[in-house]
PDB file of N, CA and C in Angstrom:
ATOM      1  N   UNK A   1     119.523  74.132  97.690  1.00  0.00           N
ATOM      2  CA  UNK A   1     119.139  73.741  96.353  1.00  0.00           C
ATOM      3  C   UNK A   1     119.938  72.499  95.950  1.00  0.00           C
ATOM      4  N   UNK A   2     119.159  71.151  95.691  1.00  0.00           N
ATOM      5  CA  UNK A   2     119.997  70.308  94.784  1.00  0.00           C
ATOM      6  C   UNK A   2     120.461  69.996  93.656  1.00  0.00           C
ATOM      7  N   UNK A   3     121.693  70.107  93.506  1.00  0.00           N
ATOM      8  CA  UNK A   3     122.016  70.022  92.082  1.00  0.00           C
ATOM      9  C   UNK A   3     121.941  68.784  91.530  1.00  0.00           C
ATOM     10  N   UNK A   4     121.398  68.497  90.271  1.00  0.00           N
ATOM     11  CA  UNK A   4     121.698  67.684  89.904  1.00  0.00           C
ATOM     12  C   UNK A   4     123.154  67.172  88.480  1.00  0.00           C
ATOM     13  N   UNK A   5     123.386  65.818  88.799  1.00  0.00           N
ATOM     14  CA  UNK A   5     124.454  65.840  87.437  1.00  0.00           C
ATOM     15  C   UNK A   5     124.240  65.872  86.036  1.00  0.00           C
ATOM     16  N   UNK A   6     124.811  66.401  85.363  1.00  0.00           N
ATOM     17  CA  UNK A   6     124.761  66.969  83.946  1.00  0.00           C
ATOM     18  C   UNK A   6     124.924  65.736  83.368  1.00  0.00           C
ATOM     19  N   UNK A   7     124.159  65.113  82.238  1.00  0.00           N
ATOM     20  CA  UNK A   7     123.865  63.843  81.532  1.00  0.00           C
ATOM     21  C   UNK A   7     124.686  64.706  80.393  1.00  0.00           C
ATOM     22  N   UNK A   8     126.317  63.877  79.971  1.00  0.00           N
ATOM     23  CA  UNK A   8     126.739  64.150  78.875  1.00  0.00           C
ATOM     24  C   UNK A   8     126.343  62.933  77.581  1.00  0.00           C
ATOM     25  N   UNK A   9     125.671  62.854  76.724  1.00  0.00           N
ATOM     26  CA  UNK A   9     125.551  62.273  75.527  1.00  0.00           C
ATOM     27  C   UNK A   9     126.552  62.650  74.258  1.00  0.00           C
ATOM     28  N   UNK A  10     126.857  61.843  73.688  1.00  0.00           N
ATOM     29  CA  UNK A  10     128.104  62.162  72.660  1.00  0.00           C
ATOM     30  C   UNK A  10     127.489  62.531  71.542  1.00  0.00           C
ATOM     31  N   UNK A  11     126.071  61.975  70.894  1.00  0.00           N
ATOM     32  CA  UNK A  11     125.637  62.701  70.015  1.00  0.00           C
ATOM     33  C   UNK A  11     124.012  62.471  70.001  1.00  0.00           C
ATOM     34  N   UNK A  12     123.596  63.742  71.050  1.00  0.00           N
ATOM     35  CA  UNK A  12     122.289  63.574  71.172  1.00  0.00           C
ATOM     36  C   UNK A  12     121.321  63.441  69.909  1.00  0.00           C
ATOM     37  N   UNK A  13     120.116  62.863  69.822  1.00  0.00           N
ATOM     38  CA  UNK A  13     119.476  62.484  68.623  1.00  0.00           C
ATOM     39  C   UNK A  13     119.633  61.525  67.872  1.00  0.00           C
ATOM     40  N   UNK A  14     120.929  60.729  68.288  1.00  0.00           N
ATOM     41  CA  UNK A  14     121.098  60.146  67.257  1.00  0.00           C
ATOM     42  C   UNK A  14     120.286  58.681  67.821  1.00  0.00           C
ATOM     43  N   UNK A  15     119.632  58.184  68.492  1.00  0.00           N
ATOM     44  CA  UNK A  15     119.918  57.006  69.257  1.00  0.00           C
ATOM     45  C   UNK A  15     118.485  56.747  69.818  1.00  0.00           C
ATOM     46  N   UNK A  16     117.856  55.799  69.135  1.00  0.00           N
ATOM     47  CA  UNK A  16     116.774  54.752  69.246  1.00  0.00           C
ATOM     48  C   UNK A  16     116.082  54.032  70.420  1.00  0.00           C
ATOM     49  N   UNK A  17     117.251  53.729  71.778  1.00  0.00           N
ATOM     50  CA  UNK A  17     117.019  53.830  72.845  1.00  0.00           C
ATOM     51  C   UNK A  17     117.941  54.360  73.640  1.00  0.00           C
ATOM     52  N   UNK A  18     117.688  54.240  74.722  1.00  0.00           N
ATOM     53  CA  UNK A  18     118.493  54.417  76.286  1.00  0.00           C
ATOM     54  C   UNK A  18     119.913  53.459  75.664  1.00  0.00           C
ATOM     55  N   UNK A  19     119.487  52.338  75.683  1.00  0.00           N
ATOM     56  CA  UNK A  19     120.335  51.041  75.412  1.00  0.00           C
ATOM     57  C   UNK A  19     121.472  51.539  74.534  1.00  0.00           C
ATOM     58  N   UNK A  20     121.212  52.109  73.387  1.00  0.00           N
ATOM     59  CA  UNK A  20     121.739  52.778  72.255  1.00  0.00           C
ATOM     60  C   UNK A  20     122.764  53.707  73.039  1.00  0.00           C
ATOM     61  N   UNK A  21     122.261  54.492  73.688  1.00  0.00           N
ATOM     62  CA  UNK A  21     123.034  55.953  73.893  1.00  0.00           C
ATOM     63  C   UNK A  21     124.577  55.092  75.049  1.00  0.00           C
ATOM     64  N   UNK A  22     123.626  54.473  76.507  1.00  0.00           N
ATOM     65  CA  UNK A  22     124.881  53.507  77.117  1.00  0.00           C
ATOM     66  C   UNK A  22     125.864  52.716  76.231  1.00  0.00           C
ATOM     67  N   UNK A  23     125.511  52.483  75.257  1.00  0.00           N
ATOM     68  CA  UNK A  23     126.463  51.365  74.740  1.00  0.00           C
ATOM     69  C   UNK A  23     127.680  52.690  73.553  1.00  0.00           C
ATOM     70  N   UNK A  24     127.005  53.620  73.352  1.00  0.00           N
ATOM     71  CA  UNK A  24     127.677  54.544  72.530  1.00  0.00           C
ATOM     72  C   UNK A  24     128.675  55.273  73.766  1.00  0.00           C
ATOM     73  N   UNK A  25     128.193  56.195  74.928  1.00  0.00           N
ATOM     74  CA  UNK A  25     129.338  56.390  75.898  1.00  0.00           C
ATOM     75  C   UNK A  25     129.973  55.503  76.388  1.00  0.00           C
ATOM     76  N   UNK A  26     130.146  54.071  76.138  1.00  0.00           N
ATOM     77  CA  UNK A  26     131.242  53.381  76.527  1.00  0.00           C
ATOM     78  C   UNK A  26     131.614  52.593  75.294  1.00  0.00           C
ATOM     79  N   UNK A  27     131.661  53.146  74.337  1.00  0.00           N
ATOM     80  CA  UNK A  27     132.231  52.694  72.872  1.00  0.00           C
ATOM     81  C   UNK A  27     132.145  51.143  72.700  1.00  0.00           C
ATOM     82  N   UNK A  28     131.425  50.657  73.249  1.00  0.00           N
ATOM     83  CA  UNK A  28     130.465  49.538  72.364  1.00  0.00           C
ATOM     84  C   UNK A  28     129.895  49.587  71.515  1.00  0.00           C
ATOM     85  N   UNK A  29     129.335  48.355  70.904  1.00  0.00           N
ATOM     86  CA  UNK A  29     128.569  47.884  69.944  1.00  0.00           C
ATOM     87  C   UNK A  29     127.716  46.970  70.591  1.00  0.00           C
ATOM     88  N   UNK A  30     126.111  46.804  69.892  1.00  0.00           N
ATOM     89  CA  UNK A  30     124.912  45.621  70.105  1.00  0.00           C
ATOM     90  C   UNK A  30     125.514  44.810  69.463  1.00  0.00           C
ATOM     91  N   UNK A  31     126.546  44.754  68.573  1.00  0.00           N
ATOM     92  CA  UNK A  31     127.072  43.351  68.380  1.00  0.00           C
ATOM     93  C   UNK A  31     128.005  42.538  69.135  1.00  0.00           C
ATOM     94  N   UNK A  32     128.494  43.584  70.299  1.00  0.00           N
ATOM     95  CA  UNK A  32     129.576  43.116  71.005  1.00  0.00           C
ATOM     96  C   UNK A  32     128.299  42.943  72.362  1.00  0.00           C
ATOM     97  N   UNK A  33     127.213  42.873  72.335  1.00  0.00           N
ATOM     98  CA  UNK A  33     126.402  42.066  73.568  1.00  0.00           C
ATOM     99  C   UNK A  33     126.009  40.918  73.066  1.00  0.00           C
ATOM    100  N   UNK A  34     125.919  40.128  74.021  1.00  0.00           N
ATOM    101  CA  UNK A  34     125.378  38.664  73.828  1.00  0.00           C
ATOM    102  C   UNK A  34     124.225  38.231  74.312  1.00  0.00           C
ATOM    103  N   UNK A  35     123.382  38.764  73.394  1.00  0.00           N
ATOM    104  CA  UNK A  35     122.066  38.209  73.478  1.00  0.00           C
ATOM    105  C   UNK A  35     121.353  36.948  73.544  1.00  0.00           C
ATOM    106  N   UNK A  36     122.748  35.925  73.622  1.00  0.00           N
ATOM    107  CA  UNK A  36     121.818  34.637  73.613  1.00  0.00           C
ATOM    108  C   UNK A  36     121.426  33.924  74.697  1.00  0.00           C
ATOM    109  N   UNK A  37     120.717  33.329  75.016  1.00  0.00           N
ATOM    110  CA  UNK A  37     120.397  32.832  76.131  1.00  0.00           C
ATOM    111  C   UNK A  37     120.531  30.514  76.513  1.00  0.00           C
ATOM    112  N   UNK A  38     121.124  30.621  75.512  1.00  0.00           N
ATOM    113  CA  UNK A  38     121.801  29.117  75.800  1.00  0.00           C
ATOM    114  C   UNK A  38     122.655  29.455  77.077  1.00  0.00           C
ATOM    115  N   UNK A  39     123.524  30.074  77.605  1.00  0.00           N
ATOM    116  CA  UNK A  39     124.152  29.892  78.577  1.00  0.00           C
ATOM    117  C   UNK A  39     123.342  30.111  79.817  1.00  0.00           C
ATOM    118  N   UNK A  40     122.202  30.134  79.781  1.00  0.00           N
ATOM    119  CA  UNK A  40     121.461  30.218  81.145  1.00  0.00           C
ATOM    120  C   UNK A  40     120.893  29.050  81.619  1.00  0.00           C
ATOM    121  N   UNK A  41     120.767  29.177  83.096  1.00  0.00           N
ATOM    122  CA  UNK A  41     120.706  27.788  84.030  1.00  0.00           C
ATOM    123  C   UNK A  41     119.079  27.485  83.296  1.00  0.00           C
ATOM    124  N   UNK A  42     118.254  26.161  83.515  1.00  0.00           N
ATOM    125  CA  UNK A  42     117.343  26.224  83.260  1.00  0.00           C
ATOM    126  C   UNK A  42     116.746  25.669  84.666  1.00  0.00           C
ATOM    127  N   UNK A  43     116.180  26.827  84.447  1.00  0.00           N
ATOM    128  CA  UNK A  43     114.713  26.837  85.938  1.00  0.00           C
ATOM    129  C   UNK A  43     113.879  25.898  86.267  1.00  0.00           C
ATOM    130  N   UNK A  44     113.910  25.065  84.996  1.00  0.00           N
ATOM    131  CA  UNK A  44     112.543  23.808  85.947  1.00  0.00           C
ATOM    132  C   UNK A  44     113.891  22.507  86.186  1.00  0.00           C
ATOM    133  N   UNK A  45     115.048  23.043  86.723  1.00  0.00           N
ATOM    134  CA  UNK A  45     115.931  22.215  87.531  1.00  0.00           C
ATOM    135  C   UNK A  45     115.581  22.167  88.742  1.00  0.00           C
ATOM    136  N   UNK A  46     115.343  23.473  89.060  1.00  0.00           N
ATOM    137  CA  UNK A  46     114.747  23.336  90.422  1.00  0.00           C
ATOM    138  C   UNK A  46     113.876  22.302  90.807  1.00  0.00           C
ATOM    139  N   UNK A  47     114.176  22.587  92.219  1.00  0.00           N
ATOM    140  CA  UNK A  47     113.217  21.613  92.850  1.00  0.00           C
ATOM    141  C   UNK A  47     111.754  22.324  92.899  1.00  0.00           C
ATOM    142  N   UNK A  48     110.790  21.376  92.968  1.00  0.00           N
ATOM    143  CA  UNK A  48     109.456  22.044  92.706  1.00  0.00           C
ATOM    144  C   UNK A  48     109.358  23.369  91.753  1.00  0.00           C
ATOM    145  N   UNK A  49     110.020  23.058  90.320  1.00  0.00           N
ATOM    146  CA  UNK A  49     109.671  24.482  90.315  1.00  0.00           C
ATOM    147  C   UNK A  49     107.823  24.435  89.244  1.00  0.00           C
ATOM    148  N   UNK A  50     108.044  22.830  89.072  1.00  0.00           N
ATOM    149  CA  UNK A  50     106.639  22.875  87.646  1.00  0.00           C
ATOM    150  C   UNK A  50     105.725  22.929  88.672  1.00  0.00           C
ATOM    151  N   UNK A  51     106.054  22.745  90.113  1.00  0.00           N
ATOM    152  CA  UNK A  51     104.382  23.152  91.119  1.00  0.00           C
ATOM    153  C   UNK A  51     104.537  24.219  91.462  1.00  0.00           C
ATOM    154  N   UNK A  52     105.179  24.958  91.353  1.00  0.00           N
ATOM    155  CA  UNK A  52     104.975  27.190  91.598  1.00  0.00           C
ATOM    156  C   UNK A  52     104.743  27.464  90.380  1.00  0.00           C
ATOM    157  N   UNK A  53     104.904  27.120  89.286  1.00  0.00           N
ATOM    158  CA  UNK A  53     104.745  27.586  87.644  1.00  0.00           C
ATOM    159  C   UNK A  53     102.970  27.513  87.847  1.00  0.00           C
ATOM    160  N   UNK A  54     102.468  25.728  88.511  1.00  0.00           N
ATOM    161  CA  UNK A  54     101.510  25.946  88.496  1.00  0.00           C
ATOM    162  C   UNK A  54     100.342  26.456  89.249  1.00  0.00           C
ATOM    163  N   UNK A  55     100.944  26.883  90.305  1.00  0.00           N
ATOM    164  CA  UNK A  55     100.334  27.462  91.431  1.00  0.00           C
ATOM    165  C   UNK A  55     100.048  29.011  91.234  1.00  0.00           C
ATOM    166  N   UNK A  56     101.400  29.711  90.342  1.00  0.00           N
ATOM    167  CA  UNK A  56     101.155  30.796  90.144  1.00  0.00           C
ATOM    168  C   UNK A  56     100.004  31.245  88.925  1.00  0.00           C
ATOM    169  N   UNK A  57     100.466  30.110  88.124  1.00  0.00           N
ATOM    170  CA  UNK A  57      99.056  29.957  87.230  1.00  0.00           C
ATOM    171  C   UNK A  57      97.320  30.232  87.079  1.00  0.00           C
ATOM    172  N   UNK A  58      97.030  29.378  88.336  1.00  0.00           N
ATOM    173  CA  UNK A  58      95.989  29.391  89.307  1.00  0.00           C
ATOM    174  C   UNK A  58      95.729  30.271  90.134  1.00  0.00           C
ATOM    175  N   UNK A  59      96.461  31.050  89.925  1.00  0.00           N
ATOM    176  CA  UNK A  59      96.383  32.247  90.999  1.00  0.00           C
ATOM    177  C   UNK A  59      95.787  33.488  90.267  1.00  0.00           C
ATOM    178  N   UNK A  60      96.479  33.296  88.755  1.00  0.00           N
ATOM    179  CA  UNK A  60      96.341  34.551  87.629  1.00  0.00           C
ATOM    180  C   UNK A  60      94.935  34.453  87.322  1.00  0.00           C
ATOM    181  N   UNK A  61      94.646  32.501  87.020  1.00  0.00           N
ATOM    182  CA  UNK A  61      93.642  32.502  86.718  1.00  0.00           C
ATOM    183  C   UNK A  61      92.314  32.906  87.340  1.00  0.00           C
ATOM    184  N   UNK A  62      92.308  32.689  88.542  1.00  0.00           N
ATOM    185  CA  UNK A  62      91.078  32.764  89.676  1.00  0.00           C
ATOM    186  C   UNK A  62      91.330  34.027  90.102  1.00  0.00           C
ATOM    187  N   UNK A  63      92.336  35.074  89.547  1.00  0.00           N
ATOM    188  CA  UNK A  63      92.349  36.533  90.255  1.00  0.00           C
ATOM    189  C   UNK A  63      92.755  36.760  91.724  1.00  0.00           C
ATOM    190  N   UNK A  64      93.134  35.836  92.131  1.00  0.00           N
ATOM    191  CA  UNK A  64      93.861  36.164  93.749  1.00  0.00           C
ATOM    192  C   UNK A  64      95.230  37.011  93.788  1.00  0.00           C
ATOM    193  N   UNK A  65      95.330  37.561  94.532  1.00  0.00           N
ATOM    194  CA  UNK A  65      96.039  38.600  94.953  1.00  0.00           C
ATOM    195  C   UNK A  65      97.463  37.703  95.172  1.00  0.00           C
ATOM    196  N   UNK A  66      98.796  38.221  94.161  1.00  0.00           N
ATOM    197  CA  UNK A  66     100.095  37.250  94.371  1.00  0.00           C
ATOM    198  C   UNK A  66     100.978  38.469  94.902  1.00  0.00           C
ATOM    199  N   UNK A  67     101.543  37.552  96.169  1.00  0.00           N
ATOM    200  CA  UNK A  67     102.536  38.814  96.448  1.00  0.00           C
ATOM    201  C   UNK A  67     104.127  38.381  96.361  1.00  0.00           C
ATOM    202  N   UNK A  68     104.581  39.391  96.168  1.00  0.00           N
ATOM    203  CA  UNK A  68     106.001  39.276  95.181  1.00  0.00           C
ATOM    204  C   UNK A  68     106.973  38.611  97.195  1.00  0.00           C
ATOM    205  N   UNK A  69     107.446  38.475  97.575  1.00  0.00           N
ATOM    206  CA  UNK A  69     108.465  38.207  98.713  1.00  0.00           C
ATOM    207  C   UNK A  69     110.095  38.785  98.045  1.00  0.00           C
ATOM    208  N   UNK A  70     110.309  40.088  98.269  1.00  0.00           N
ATOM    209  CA  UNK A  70     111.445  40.399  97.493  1.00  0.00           C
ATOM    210  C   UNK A  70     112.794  40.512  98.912  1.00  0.00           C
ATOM    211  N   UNK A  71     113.919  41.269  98.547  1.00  0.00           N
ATOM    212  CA  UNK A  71     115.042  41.157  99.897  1.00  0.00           C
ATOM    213  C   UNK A  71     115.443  42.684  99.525  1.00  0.00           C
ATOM    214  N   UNK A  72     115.670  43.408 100.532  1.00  0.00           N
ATOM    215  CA  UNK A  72     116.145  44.722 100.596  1.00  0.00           C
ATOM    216  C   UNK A  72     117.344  45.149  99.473  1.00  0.00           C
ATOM    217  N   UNK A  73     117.988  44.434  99.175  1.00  0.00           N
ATOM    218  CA  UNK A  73     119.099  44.357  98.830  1.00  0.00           C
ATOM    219  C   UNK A  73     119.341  44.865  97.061  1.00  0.00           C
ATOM    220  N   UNK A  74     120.067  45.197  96.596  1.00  0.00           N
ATOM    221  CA  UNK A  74     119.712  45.644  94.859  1.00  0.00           C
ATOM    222  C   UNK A  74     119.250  44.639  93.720  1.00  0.00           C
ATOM    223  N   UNK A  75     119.834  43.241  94.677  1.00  0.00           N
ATOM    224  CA  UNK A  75     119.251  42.332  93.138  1.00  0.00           C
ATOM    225  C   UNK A  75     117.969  41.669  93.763  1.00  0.00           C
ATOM    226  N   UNK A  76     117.808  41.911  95.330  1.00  0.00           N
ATOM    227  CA  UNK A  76     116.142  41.398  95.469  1.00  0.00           C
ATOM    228  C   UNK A  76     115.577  42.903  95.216  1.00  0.00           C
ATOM    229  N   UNK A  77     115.853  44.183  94.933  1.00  0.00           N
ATOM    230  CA  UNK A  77     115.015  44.998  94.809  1.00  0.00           C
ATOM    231  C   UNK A  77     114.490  44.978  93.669  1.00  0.00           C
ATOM    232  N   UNK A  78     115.389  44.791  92.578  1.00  0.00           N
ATOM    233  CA  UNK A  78     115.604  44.854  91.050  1.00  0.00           C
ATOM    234  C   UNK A  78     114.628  43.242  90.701  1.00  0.00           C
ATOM    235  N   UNK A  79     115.009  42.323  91.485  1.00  0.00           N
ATOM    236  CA  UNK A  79     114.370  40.938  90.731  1.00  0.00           C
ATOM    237  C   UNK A  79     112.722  41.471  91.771  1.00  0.00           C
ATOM    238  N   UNK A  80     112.416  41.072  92.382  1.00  0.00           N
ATOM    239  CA  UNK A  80     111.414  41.830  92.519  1.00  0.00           C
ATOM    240  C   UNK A  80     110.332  43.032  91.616  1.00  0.00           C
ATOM    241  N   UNK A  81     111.086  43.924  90.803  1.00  0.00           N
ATOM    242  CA  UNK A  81     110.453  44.582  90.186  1.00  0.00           C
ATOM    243  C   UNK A  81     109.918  44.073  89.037  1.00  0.00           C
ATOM    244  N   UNK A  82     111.376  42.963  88.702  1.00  0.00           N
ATOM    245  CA  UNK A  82     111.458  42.479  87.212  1.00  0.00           C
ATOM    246  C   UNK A  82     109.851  42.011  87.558  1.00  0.00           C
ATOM    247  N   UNK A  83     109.864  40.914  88.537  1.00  0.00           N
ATOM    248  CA  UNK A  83     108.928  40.088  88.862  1.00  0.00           C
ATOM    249  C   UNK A  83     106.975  40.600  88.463  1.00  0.00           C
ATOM    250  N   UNK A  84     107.078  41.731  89.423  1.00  0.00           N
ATOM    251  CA  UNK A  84     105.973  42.366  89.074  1.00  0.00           C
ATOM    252  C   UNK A  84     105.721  43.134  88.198  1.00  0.00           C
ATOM    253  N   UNK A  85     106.501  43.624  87.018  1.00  0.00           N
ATOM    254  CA  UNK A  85     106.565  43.772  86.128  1.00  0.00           C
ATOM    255  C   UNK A  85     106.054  42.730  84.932  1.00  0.00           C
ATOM    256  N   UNK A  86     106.387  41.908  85.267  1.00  0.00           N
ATOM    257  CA  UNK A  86     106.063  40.575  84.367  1.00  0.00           C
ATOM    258  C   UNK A  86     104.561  40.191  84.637  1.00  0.00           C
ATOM    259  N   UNK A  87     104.070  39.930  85.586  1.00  0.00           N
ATOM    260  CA  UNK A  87     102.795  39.971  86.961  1.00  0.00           C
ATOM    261  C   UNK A  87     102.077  40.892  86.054  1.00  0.00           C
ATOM    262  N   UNK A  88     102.150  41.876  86.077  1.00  0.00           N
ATOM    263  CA  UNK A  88     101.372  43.139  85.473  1.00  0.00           C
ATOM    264  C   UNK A  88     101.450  42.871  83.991  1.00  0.00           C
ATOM    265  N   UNK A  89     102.002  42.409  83.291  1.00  0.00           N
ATOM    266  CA  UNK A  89     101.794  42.375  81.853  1.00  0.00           C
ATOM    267  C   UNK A  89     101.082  41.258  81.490  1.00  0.00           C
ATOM    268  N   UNK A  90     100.768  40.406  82.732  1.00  0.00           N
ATOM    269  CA  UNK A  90      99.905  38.769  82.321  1.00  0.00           C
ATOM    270  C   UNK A  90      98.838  39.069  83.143  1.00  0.00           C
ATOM    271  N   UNK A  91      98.535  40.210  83.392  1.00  0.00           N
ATOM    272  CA  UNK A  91      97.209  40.773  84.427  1.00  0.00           C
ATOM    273  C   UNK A  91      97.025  40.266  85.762  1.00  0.00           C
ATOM    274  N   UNK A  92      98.053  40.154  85.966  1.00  0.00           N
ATOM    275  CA  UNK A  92      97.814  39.649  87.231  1.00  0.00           C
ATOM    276  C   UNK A  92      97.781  40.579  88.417  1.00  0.00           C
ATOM    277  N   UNK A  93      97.055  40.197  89.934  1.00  0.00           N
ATOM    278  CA  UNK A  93      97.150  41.209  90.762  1.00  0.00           C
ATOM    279  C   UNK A  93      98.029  41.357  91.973  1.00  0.00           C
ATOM    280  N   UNK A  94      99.242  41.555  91.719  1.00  0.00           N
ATOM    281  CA  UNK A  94     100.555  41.310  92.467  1.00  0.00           C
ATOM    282  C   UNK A  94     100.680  42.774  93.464  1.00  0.00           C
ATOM    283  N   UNK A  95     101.660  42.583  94.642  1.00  0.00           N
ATOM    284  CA  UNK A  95     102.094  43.551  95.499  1.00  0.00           C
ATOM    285  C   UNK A  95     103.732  42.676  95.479  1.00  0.00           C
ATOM    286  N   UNK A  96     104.236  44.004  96.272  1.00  0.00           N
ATOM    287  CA  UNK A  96     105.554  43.566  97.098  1.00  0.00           C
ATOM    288  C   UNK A  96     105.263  43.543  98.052  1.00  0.00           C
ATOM    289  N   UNK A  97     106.209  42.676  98.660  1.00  0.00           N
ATOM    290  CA  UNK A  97     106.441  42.662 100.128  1.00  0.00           C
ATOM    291  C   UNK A  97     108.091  42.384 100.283  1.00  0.00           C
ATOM    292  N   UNK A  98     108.602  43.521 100.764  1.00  0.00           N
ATOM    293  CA  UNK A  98     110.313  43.944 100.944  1.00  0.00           C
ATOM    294  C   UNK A  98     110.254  44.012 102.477  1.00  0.00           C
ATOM    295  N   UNK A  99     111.082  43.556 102.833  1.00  0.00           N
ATOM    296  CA  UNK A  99     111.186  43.520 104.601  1.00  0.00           C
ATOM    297  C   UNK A  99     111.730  44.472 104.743  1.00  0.00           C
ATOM    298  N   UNK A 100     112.014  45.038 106.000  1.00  0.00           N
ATOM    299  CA  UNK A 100     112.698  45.895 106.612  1.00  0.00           C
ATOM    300  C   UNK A 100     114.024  45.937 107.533  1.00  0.00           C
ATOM    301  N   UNK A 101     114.891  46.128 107.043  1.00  0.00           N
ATOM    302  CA  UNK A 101     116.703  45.548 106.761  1.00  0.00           C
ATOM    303  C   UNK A 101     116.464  45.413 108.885  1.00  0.00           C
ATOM    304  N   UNK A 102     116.427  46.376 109.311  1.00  0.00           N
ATOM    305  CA  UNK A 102     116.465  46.949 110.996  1.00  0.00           C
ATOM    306  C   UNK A 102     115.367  45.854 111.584  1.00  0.00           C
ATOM    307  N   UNK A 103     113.899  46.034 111.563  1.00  0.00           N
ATOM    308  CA  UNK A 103     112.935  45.452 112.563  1.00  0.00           C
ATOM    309  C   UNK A 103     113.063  44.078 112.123  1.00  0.00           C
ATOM    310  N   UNK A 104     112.828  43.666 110.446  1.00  0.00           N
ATOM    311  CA  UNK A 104     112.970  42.317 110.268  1.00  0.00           C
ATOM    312  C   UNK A 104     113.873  41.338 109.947  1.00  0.00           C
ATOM    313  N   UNK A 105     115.038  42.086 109.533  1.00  0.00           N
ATOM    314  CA  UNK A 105     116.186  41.393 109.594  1.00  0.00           C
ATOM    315  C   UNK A 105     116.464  40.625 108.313  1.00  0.00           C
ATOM    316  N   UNK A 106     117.279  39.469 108.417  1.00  0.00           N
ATOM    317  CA  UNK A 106     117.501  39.068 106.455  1.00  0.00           C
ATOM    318  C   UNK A 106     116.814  38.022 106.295  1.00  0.00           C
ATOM    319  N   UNK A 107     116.372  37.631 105.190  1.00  0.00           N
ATOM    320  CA  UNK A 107     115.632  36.034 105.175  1.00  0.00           C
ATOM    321  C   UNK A 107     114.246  36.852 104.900  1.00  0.00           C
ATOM    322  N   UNK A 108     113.411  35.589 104.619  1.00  0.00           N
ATOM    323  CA  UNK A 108     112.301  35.315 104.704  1.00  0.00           C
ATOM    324  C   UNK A 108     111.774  34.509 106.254  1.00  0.00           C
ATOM    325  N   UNK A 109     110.732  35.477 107.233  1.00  0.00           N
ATOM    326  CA  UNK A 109     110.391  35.262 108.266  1.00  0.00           C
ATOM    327  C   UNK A 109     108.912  34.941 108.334  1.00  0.00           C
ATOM    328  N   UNK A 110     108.413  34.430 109.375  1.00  0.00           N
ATOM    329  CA  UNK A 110     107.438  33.984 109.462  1.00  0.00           C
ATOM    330  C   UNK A 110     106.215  35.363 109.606  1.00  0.00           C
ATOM    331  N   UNK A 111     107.157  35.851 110.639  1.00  0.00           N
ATOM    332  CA  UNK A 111     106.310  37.305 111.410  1.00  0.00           C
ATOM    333  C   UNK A 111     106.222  38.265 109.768  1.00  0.00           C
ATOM    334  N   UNK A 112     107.173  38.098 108.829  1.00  0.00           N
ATOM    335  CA  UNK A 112     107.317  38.987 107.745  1.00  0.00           C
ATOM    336  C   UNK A 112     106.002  38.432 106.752  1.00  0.00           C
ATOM    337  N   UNK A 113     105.686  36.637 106.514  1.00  0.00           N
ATOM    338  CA  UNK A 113     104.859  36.641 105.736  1.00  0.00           C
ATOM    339  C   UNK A 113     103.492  36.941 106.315  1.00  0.00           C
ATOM    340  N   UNK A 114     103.353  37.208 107.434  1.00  0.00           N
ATOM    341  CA  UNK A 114     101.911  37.135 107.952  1.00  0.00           C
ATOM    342  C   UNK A 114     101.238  38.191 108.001  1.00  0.00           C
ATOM    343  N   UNK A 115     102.617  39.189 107.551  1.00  0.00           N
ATOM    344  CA  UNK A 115     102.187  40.485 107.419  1.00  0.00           C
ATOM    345  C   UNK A 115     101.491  40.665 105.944  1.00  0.00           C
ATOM    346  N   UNK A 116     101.809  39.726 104.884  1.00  0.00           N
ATOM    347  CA  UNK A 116     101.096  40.054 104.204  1.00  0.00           C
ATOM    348  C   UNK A 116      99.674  39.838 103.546  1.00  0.00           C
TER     349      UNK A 116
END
């Protein structure tokens, strides 16, 4: 039989989200997060990034099938989800494609995209 761990909350009911209850067991405050987003890199630094903005565009638009290229790993598992998550709320028709740490190894491979 597996047990599972006992979720202690400090004062169940009281709390609006998930977000709420984490920030209450570690005696924070939403005022002590920083919600702003000036300190973030900006993305169309990249190179090519206004021709994937518009490629992915064209893709939503004409209904072709976009597939996510994510990395085994927790922040390609996690950015990946974010990804198709986002995909799915602009209707779009997205998959993953996560390699396999053993047969395919790290990176993005050739043999890996052809699989999809």
């Amino acid at each position: 039989m597996h047990r599972y761990p006992i979720w202690k909350i400090k004062h169940p009911g009281a709390y609006e989200s998930i977000r709420d209850v984490y920030l209450s067991n570690r005696n924070l405050t939403s005022n002590q997060i920083d919600n702003s987003t000036d300190h973030l890199h900006d993305p169309y630094l990249m190179h090519d990034m206004e021709r994937g903005v518009s490629r992915i565009e064209t893709a939503i638009r004409s209904g072709e099938q976009i597939t996510v290229f994510g990395d085994y790993d927790a922040d390609g598992v996690t950015s990946t989800a974010l990804l198709l998550d986002f995909l799915d709320t602009v209707s779009a028709t997205a998959k993953p494609l996560l390699p396999d740490r053993y047969r395919d190894g790290y990176g993005m491979k050739a043999s890996t995209v052809e699989k999809a």
